[in-house]
N, C-alpha and C. Protein backbone atom coordinates (compact mmCIF):
# COMPACT_ATOMS: atom_id res chain seq x y z
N UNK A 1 156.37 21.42 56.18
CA UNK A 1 155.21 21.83 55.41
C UNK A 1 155.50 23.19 54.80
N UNK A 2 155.11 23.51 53.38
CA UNK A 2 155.57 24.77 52.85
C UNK A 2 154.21 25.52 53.32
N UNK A 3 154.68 26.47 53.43
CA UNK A 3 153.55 27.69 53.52
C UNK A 3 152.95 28.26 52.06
N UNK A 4 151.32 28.37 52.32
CA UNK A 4 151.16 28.90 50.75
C UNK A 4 151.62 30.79 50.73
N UNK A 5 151.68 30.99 49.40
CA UNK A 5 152.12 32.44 49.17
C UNK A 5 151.44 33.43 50.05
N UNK A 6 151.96 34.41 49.99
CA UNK A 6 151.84 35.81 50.95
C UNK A 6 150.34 36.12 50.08
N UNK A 7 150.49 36.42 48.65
CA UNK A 7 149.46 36.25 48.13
C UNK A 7 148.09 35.81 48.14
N UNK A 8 148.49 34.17 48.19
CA UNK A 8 147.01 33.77 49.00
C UNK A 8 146.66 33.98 50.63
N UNK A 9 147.51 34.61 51.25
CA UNK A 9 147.28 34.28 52.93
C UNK A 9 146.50 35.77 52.34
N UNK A 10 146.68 36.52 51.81
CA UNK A 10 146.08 37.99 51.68
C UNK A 10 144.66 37.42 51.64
N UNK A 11 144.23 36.82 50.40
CA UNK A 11 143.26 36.66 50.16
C UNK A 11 142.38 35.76 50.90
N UNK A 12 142.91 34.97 51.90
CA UNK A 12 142.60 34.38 52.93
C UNK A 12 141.87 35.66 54.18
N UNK A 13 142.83 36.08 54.17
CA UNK A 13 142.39 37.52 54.99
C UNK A 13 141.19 37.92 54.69
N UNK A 14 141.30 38.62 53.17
CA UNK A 14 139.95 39.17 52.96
C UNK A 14 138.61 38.60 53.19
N UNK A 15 138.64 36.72 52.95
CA UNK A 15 137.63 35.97 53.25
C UNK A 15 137.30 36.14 54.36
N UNK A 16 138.06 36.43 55.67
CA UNK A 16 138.04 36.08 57.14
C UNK A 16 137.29 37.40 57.24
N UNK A 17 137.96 38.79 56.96
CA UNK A 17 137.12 39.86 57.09
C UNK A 17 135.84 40.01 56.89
N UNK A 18 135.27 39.45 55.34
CA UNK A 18 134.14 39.05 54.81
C UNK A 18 133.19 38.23 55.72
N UNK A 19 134.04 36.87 56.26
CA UNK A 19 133.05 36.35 57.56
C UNK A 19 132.54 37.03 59.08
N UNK A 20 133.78 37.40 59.17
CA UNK A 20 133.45 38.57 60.80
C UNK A 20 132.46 39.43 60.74
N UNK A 21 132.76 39.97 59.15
CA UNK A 21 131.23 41.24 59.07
C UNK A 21 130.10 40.52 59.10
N UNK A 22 130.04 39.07 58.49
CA UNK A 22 128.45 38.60 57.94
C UNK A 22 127.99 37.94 59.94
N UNK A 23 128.85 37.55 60.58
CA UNK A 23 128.81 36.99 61.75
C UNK A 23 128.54 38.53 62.61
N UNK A 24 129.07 39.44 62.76
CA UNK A 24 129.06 40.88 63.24
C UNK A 24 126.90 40.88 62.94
N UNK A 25 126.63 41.14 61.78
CA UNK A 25 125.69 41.41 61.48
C UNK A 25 124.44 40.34 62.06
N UNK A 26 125.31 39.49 61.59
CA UNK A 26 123.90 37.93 61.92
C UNK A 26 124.09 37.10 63.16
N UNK A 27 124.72 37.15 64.00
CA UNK A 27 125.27 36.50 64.89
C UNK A 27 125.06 34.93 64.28
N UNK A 28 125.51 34.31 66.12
CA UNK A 28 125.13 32.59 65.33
C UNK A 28 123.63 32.36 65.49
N UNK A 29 123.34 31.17 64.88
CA UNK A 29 122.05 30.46 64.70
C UNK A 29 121.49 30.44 64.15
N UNK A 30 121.29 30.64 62.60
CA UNK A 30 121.36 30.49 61.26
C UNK A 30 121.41 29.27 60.90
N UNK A 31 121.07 29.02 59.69
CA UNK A 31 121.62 27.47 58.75
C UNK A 31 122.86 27.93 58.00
N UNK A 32 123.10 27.37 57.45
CA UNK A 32 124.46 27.06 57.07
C UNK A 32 124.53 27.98 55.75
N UNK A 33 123.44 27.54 55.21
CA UNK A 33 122.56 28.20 53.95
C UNK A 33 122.48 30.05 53.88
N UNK A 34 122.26 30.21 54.88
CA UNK A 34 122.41 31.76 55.22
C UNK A 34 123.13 32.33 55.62
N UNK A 35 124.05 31.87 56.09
CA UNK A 35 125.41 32.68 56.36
C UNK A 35 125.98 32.38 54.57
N UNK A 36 126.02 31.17 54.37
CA UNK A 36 126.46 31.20 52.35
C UNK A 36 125.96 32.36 51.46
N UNK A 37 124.41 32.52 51.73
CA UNK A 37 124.65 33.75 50.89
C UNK A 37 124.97 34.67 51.29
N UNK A 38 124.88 34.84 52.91
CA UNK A 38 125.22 36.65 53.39
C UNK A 38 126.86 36.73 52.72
N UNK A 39 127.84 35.36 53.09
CA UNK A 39 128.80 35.36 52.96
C UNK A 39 128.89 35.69 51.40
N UNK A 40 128.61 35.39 50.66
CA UNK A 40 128.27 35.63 48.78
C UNK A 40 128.27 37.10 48.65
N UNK A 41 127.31 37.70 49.24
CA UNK A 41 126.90 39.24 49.00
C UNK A 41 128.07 40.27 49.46
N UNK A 42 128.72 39.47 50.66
CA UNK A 42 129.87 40.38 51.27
C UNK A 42 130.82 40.38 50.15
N UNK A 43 131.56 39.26 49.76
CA UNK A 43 132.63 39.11 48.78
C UNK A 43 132.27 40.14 48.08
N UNK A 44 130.91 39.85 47.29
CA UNK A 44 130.72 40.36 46.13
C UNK A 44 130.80 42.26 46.77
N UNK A 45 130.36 42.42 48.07
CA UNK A 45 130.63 43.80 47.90
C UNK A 45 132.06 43.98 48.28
N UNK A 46 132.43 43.02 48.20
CA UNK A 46 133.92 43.58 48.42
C UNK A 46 135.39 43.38 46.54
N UNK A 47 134.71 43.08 46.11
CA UNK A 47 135.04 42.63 44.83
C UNK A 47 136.12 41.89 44.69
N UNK A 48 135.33 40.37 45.61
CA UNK A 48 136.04 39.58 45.45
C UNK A 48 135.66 38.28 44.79
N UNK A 49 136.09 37.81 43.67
CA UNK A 49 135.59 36.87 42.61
C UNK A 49 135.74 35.89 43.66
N UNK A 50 134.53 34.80 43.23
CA UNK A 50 134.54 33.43 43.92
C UNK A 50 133.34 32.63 43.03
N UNK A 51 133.32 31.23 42.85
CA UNK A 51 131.98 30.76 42.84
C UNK A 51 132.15 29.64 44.03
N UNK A 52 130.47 29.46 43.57
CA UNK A 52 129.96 28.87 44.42
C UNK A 52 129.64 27.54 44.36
N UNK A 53 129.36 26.27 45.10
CA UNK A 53 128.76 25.17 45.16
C UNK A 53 129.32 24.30 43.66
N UNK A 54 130.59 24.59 43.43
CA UNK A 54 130.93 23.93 42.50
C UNK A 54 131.10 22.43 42.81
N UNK A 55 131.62 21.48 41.50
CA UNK A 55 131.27 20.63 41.90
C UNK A 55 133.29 19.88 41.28
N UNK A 56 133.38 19.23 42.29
CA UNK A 56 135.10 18.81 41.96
C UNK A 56 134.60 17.13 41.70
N UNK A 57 135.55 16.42 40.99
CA UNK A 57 135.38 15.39 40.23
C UNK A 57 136.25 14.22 41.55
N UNK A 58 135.42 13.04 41.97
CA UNK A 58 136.58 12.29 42.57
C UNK A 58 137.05 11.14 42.04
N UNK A 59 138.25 10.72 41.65
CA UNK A 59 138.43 9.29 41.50
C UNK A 59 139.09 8.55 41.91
N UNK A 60 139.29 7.28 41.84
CA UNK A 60 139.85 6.64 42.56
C UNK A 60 140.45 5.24 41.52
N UNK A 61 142.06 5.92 41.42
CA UNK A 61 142.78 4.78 40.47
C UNK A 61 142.58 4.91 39.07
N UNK A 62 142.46 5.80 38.69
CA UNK A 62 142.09 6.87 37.34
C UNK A 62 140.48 6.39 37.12
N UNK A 63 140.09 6.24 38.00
CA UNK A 63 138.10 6.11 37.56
C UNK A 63 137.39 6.80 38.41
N UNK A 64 136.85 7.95 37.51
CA UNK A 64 135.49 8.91 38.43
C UNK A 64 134.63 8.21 38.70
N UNK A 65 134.63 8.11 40.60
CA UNK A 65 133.55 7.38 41.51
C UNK A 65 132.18 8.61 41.85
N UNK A 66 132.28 9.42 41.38
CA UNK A 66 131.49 10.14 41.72
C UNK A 66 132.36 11.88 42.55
N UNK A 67 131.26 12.62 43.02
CA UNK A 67 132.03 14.37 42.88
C UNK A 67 131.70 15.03 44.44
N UNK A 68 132.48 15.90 44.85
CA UNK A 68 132.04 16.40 45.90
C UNK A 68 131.69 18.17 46.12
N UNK A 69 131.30 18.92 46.42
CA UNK A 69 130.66 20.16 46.40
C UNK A 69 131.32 21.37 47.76
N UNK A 70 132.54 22.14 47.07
CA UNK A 70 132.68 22.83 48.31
C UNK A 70 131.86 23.90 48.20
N UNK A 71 131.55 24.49 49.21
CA UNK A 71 130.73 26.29 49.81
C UNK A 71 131.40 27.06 48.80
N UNK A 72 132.85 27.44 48.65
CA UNK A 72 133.45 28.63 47.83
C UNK A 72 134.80 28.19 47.41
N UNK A 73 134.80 28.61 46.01
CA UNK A 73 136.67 28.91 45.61
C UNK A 73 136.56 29.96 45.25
N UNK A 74 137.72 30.87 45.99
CA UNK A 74 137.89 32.20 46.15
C UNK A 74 139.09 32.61 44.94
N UNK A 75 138.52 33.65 44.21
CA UNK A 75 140.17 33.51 43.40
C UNK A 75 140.74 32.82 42.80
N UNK A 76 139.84 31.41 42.17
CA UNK A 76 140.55 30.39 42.05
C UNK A 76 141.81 29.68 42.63
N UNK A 77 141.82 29.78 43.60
CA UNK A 77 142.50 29.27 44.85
C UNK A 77 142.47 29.17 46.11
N UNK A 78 141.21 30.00 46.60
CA UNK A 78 141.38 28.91 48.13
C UNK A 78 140.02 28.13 48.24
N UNK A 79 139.82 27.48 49.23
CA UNK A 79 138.67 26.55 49.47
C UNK A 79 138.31 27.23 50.48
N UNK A 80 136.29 27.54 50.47
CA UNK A 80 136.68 28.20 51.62
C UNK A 80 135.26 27.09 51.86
N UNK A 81 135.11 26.34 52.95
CA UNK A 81 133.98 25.44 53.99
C UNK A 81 133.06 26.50 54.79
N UNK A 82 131.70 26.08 54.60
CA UNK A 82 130.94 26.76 56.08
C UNK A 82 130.31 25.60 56.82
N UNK A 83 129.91 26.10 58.20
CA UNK A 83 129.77 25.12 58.86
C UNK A 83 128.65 26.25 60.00
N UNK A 84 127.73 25.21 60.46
CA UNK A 84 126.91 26.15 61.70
C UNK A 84 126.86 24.93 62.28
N UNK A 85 127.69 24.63 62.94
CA UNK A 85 127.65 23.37 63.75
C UNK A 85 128.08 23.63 65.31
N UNK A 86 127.35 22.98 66.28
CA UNK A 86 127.61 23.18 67.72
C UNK A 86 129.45 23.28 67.71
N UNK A 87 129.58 22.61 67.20
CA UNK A 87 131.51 22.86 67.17
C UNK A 87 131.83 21.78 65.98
N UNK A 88 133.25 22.21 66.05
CA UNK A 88 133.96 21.96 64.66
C UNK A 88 134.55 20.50 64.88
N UNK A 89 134.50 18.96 64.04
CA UNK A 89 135.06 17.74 64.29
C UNK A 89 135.90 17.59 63.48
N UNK A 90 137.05 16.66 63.85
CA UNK A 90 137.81 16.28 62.78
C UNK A 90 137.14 15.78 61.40
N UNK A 91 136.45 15.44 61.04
CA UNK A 91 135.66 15.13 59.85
C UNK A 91 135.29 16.64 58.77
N UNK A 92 135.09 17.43 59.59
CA UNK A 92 134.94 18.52 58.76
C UNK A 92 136.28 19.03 57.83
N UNK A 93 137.49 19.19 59.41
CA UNK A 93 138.75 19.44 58.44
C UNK A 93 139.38 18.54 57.83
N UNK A 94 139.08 17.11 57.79
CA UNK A 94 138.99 16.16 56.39
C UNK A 94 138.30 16.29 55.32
N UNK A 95 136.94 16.64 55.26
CA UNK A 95 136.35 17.55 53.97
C UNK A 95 137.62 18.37 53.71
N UNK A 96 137.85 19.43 54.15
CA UNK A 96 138.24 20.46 53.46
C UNK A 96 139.77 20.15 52.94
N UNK A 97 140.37 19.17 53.93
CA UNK A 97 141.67 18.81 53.32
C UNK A 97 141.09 17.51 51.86
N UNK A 98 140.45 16.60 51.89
CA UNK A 98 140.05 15.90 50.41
C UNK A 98 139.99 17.10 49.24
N UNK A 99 139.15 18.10 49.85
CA UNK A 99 138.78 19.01 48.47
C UNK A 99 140.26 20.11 48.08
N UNK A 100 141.45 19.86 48.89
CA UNK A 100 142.21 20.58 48.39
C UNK A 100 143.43 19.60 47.45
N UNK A 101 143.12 18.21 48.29
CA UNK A 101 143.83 17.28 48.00
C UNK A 101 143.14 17.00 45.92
N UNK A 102 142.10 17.03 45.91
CA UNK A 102 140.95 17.11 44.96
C UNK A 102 141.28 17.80 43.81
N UNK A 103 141.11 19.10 44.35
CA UNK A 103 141.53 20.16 43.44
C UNK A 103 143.03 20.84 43.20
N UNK A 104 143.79 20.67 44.29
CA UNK A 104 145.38 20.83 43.97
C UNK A 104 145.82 22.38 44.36
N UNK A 105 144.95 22.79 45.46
CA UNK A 105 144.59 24.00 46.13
C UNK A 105 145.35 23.76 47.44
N UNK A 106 146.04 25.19 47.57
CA UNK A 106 147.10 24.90 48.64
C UNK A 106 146.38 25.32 49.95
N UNK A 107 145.42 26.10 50.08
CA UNK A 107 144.89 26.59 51.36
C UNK A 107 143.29 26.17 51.34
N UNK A 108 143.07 26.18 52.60
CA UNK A 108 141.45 26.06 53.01
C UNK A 108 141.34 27.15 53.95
N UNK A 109 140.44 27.31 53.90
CA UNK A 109 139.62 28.02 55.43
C UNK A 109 137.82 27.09 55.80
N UNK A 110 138.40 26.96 57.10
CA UNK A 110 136.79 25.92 57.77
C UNK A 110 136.78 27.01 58.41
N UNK A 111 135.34 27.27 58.23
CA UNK A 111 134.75 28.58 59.08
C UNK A 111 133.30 28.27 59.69
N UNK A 112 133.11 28.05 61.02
CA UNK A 112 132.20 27.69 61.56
C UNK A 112 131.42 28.95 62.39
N UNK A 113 129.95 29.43 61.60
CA UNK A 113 129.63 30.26 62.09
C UNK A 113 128.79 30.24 63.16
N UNK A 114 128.76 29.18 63.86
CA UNK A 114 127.45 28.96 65.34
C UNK A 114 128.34 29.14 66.26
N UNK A 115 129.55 29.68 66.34
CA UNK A 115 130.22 30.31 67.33
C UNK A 115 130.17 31.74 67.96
N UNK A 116 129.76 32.14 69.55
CA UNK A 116 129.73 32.82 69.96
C UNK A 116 130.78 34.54 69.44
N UNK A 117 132.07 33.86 69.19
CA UNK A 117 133.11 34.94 68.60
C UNK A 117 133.49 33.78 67.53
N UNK A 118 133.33 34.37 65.89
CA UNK A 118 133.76 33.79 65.04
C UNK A 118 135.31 33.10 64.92
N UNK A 119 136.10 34.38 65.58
CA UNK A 119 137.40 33.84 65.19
C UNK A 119 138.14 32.73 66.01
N UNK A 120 137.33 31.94 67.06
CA UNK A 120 136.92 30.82 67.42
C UNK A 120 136.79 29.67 66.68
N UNK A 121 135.85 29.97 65.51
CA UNK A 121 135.29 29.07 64.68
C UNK A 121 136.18 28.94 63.46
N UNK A 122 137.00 29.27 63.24
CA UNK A 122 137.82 30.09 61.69
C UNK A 122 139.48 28.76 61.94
N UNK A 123 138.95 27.65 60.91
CA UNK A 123 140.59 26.72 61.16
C UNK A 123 141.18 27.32 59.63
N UNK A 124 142.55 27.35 59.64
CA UNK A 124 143.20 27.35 58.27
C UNK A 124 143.85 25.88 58.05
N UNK A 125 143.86 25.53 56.83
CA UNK A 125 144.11 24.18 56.68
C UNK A 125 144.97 24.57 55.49
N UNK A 126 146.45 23.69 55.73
CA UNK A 126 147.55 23.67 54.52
C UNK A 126 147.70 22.24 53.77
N UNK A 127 147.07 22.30 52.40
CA UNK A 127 147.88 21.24 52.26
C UNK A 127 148.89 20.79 51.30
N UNK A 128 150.05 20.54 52.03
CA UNK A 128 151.31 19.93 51.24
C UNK A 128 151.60 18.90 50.32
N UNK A 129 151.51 18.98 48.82
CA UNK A 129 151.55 17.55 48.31
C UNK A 129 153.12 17.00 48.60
N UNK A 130 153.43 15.57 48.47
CA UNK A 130 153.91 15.38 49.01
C UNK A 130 155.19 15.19 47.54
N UNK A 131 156.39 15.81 48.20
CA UNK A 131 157.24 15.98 47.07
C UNK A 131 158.00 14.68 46.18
């Protein structure tokens, strides 16, 4: 599996920092919804470009079946998932691997904030197209 650039692991970083503070501040037990925008306001005070709730196109066999919606693209390149879920399932880091598979984005971050210590909750996900 290749590793993505030093570059994006940076900016991976900064996201993770961005979550610890909004988790630092809010602990867990929140909706999902509110850690998204605390998480929004942090970036933004940290001046880091991202949008939000975009919407990626899916198809299947060159025909759009319909679209799916990640939390953040950071930089135009990473995917970043939130989650306030009792714990993290394989289904979640299948979301986040489809939407990289989707968009052609080499990194994810699943960040699940109903965890006692965030960096608990925090998966990195690579994905490799296949050469």
């Amino acid at each position: 599996m290749l590793e993505p650039s030093r570059e994006l692991d940076e900016i991976a970083g900064l996201v993770i920092g961005a979550a610890l503070e909004v988790h630092r501040v809010l602990g867990p037990g929140f909706l999902e919804s509110v850690y998204e925008d605390a998480l929004a306001i942090e970036l933004a005070l940290r001046g880091v470009s991202f949008e939000r709730q975009k919407a990626v196109s899916v198809s299947y066999k060159g025909w759009r079946i319909g679209e799916g919606r990640w939390d953040f693209l950071v930089e135009d390149s990473l995917i970043v998932e939130l989650k306030a879920a009792e714990r993290l399932l394989p289904v979640h880091q299948a979301q986040v691997l489809s939407y990289l598979k989707a968009t052609g984005c080499r990194l994810g971050l699943l960040i699940n904030f109903h965890e006692s210590q965030l960096r608990q909750g925090i998966r990195r996900i690579v994905f490799s197209p296949a050469a």
